[in-house]
C-alpha atoms as a PDB file:
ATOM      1  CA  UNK A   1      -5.524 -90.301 -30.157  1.00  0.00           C
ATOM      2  CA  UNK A   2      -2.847 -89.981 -27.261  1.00  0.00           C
ATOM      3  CA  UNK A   3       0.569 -88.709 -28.893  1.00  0.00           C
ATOM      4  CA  UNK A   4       3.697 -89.389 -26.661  1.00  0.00           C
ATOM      5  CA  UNK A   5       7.431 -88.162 -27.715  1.00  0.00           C
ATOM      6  CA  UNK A   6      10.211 -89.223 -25.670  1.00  0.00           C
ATOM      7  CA  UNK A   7      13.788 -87.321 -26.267  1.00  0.00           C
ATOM      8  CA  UNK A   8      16.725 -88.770 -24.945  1.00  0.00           C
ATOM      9  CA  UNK A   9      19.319 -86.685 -23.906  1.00  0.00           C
ATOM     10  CA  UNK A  10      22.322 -87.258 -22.161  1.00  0.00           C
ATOM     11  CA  UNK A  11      22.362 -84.634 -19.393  1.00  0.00           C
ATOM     12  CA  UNK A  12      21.464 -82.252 -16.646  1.00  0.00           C
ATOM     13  CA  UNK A  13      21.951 -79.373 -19.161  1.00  0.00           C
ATOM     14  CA  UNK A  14      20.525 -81.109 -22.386  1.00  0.00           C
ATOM     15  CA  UNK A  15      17.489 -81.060 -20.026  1.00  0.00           C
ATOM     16  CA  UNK A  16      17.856 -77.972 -19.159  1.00  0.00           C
ATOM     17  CA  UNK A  17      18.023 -76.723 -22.727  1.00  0.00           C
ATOM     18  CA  UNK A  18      14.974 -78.957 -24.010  1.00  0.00           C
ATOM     19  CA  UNK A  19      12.682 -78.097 -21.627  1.00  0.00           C
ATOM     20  CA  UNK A  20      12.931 -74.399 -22.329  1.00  0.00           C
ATOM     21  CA  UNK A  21      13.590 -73.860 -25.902  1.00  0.00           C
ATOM     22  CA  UNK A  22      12.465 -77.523 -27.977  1.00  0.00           C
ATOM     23  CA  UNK A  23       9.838 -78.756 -25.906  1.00  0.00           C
ATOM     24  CA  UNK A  24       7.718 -75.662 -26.564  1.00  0.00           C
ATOM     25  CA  UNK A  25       7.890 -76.320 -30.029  1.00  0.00           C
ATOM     26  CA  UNK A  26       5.384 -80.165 -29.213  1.00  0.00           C
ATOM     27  CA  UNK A  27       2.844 -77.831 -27.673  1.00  0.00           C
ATOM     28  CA  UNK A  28      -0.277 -78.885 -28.931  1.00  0.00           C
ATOM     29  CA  UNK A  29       1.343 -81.704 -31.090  1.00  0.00           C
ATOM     30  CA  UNK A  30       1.965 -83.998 -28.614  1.00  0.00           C
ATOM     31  CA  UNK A  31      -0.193 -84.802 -25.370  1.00  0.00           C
ATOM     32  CA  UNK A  32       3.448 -85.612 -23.120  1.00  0.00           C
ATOM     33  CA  UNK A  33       6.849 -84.803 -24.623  1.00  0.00           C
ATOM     34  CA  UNK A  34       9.407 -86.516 -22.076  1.00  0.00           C
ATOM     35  CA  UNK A  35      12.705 -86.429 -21.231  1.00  0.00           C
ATOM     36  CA  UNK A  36      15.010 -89.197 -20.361  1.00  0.00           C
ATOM     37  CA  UNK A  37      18.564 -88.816 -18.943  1.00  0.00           C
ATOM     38  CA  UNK A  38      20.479 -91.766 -20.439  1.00  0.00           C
ATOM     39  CA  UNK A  39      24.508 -90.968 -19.362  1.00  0.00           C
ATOM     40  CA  UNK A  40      24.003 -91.908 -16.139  1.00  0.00           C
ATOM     41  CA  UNK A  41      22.176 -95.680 -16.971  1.00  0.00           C
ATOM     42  CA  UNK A  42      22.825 -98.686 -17.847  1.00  0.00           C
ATOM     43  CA  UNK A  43      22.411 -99.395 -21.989  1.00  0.00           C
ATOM     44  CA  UNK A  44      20.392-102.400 -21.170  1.00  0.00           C
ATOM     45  CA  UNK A  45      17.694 -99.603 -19.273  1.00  0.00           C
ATOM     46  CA  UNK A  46      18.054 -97.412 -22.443  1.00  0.00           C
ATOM     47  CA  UNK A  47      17.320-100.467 -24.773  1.00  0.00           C
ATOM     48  CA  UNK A  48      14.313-101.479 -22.388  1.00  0.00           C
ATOM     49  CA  UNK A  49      13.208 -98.018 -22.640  1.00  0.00           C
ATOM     50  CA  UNK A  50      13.277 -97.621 -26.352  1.00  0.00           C
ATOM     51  CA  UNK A  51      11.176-101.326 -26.745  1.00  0.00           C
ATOM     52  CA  UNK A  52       8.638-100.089 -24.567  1.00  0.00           C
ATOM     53  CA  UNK A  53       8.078 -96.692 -26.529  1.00  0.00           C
ATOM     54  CA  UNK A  54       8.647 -99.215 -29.467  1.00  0.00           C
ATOM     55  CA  UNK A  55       5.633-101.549 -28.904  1.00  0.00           C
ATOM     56  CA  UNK A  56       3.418 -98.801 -27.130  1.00  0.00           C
ATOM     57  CA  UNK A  57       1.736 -97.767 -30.406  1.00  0.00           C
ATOM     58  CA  UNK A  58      -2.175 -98.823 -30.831  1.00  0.00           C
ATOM     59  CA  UNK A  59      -5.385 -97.157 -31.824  1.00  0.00           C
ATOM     60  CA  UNK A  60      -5.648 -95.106 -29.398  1.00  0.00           C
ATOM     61  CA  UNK A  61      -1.745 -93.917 -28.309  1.00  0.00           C
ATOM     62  CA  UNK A  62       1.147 -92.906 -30.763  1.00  0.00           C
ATOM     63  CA  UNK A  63       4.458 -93.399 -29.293  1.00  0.00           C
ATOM     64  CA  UNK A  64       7.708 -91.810 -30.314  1.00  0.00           C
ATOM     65  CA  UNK A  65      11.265 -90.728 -29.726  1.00  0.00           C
ATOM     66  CA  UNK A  66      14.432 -89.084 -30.440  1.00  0.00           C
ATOM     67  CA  UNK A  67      17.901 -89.645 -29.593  1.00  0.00           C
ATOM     68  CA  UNK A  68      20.139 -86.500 -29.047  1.00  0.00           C
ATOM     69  CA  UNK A  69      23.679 -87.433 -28.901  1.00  0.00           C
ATOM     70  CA  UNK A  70      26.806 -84.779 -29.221  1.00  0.00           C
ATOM     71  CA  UNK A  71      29.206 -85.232 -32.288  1.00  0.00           C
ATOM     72  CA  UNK A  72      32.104 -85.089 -29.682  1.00  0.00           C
ATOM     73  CA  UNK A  73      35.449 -86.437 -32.075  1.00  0.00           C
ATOM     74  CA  UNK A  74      33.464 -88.581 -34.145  1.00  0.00           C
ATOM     75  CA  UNK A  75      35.447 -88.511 -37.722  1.00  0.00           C
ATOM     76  CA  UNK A  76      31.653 -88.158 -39.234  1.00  0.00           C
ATOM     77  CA  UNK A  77      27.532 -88.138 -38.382  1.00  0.00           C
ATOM     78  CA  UNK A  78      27.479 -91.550 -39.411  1.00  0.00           C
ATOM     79  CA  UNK A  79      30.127 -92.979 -38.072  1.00  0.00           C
ATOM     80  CA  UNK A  80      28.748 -91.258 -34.701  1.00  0.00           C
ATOM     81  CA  UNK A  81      25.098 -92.888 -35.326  1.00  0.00           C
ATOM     82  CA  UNK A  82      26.325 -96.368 -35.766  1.00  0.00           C
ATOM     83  CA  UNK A  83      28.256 -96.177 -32.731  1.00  0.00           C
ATOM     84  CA  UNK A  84      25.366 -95.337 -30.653  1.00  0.00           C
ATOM     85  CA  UNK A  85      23.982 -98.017 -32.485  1.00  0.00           C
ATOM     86  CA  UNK A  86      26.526-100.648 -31.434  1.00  0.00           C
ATOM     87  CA  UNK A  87      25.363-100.279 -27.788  1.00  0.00           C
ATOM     88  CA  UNK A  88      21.974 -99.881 -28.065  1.00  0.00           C
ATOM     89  CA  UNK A  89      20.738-102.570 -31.087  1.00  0.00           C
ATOM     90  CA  UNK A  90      17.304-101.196 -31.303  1.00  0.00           C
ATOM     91  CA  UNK A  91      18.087 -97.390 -31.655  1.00  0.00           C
ATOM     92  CA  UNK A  92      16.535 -96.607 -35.139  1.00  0.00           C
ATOM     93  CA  UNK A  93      19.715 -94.651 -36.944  1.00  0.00           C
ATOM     94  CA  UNK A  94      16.875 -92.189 -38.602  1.00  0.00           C
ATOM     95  CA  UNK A  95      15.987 -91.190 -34.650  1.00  0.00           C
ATOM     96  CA  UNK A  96      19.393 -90.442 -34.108  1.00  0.00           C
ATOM     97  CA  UNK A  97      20.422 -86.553 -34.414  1.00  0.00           C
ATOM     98  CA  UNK A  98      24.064 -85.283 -33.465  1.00  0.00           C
ATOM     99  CA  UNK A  99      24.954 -81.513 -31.621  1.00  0.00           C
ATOM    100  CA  UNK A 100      28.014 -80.336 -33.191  1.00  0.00           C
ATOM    101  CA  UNK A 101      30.198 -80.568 -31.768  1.00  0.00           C
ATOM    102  CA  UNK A 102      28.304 -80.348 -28.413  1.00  0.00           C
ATOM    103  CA  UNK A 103      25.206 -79.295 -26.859  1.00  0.00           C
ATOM    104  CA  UNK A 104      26.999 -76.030 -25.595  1.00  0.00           C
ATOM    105  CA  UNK A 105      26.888 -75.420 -29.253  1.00  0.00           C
ATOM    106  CA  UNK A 106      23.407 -75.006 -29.295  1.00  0.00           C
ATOM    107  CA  UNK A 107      23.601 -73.046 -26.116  1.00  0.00           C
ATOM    108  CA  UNK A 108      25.659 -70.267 -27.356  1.00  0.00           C
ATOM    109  CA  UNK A 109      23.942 -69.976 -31.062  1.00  0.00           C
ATOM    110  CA  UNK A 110      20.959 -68.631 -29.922  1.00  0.00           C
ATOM    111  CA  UNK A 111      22.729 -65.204 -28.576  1.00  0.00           C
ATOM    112  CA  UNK A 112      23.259 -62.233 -30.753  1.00  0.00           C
ATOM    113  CA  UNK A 113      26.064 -59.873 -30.191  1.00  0.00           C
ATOM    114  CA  UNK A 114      23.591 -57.833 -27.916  1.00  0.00           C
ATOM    115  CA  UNK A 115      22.746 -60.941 -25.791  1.00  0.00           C
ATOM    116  CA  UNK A 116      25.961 -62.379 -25.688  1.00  0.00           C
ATOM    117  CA  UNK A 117      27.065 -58.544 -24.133  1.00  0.00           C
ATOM    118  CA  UNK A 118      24.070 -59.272 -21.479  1.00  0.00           C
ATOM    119  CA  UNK A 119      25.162 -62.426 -20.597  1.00  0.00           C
ATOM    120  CA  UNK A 120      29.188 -61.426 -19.857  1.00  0.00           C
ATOM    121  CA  UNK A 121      30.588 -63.325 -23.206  1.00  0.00           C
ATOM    122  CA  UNK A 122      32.644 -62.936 -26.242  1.00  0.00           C
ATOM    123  CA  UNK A 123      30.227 -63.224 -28.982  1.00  0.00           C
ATOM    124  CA  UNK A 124      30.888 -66.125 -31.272  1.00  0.00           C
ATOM    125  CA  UNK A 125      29.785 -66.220 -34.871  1.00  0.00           C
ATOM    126  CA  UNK A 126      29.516 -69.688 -35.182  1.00  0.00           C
ATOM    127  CA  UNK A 127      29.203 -72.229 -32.592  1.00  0.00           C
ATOM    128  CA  UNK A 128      29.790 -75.552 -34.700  1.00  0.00           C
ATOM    129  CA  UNK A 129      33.010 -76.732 -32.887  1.00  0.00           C
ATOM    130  CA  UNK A 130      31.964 -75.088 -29.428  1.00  0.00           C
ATOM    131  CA  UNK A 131      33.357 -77.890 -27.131  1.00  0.00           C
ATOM    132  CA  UNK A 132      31.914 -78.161 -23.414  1.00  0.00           C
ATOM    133  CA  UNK A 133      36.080 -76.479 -22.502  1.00  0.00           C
ATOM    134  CA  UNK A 134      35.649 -73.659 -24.583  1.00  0.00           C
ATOM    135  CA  UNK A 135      31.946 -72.667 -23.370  1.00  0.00           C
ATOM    136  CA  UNK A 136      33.382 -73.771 -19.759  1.00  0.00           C
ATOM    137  CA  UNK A 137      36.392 -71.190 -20.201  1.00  0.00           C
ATOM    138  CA  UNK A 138      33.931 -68.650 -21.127  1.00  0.00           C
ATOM    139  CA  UNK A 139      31.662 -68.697 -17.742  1.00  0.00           C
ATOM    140  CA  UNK A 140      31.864 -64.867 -16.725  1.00  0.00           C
ATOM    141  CA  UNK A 141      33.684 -64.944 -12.857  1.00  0.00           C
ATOM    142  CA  UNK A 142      30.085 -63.845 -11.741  1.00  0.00           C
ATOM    143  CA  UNK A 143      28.840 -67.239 -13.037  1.00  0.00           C
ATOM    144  CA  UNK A 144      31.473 -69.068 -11.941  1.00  0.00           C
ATOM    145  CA  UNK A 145      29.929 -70.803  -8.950  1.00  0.00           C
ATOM    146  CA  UNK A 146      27.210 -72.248 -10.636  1.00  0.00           C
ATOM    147  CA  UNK A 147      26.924 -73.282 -14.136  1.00  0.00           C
ATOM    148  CA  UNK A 148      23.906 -74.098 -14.021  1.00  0.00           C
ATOM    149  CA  UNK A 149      22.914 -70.510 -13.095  1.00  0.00           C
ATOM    150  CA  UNK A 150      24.776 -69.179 -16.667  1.00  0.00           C
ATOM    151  CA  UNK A 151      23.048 -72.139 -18.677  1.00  0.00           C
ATOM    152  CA  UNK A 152      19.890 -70.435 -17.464  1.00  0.00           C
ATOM    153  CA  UNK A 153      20.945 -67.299 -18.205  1.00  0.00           C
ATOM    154  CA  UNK A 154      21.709 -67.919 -21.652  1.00  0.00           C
ATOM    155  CA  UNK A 155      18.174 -69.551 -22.395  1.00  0.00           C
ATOM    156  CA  UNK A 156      16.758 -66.131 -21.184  1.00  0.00           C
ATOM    157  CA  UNK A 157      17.807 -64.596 -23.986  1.00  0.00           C
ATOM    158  CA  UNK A 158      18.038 -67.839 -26.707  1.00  0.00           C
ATOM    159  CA  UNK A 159      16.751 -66.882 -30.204  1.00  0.00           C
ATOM    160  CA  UNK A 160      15.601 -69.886 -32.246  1.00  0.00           C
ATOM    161  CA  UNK A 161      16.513 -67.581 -35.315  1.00  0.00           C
ATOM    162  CA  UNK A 162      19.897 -66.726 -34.598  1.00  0.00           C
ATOM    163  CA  UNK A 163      20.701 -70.505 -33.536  1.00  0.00           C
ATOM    164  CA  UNK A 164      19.448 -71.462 -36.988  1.00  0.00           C
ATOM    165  CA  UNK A 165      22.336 -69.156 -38.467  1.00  0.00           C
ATOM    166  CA  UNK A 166      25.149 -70.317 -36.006  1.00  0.00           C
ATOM    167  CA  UNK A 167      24.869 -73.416 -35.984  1.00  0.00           C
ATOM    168  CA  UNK A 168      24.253 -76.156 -38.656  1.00  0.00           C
ATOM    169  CA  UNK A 169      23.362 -78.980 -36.487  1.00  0.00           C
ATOM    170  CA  UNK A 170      20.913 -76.817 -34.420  1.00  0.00           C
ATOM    171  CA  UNK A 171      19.429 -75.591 -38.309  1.00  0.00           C
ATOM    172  CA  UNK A 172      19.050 -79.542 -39.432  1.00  0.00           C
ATOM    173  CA  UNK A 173      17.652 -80.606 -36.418  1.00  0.00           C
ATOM    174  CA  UNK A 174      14.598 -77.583 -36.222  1.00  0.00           C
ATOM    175  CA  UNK A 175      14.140 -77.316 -40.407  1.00  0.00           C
ATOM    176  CA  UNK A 176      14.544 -81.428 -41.425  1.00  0.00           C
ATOM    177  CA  UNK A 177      14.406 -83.576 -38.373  1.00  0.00           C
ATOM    178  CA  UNK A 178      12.511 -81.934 -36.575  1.00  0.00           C
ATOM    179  CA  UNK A 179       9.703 -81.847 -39.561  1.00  0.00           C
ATOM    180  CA  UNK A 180       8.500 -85.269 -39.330  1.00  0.00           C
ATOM    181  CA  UNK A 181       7.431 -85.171 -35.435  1.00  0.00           C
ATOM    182  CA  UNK A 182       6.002 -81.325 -34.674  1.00  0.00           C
ATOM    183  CA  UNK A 183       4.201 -81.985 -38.425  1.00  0.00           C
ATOM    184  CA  UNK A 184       1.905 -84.480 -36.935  1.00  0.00           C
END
């Protein structure tokens, strides 16, 4: 049996950030865990997408996805979901998961006080309202030309562990969500 897992994330550094610390976890579970970029398409690509992972399933392949969308200023998780929903009318609400409040959230968890020393920031002890400003504002001035380069640096020194205690979105998504596809 051929298992495929699709995650769909919205950006450069959600990419960035499953490649190097989630997809490890499919090793061995899954046969091709993929990543698609959907900010930058159209919802009508998205939708085609999802209907093609959707009817892909047989006796010989197992198909799958999940949807990674930040909380931004949603007043709630649900309220969040069914918006995503609204635009994309095949998205299954149970493959939905949130980053609160944003993926640079999950980013910054991962770092102890040690780490966060290392990398040239103020440690934070939780990083459940983290907004993409804040972890923008706290790129050391070494960093500063390239984000990209501190994202990096950062996931040299992420600690699944630590995330799990800073932030709860980060916990839900490795101990609950994340339970029903890396089980298989």
């Amino acid at each position: 049996m051929y298992r495929i897992l699709v995650i769909f994330i919205e950006g450069g550094d959600d990419g960035r950030f499953f490649n190097r610390i989630i997809k490890p976890i499919f090793r061995g579970k899954y046969d091709h865990v993929g990543l698609w970029e959907y900010a930058q398409k159209f919802p009508k690509k998205t939708r085609s997408y999802i209907n093609n992972i959707n009817t892909m399933s047989s006796d010989s392949i197992v198909a799958d996805y999940i949807y990674v969308t930040d909380f931004n200023d949603a007043p709630c998780f649900t309220y969040r979901k069914l918006a995503k929903q609204s635009n994309l009318t095949n998205l299954d609400k149970d493959k939905i998961i949130v980053a609160r409040k944003e993926i640079e959230g999950w980013y910054l968890a991962g770092l102890d006080e040690t780490c966060s020393k290392k990398c040239g920031i103020i440690h934070c002890q939780s990083t459940d309202n983290i907004t993409k400003e804040q972890f923008n504002n706290l790129i050391p001035r070494k960093f500063e030309s390239s984000r990209i380069v501190f994202c990096q640096e950062i996931l040299k020194y992420f600690n699944l562990e630590i995330a799990k205690q800073k932030n709860e979105s980060f916990r839900y998504f490795l101990e609950d969500f994340l339970q029903k596809y890396a089980s298989g």
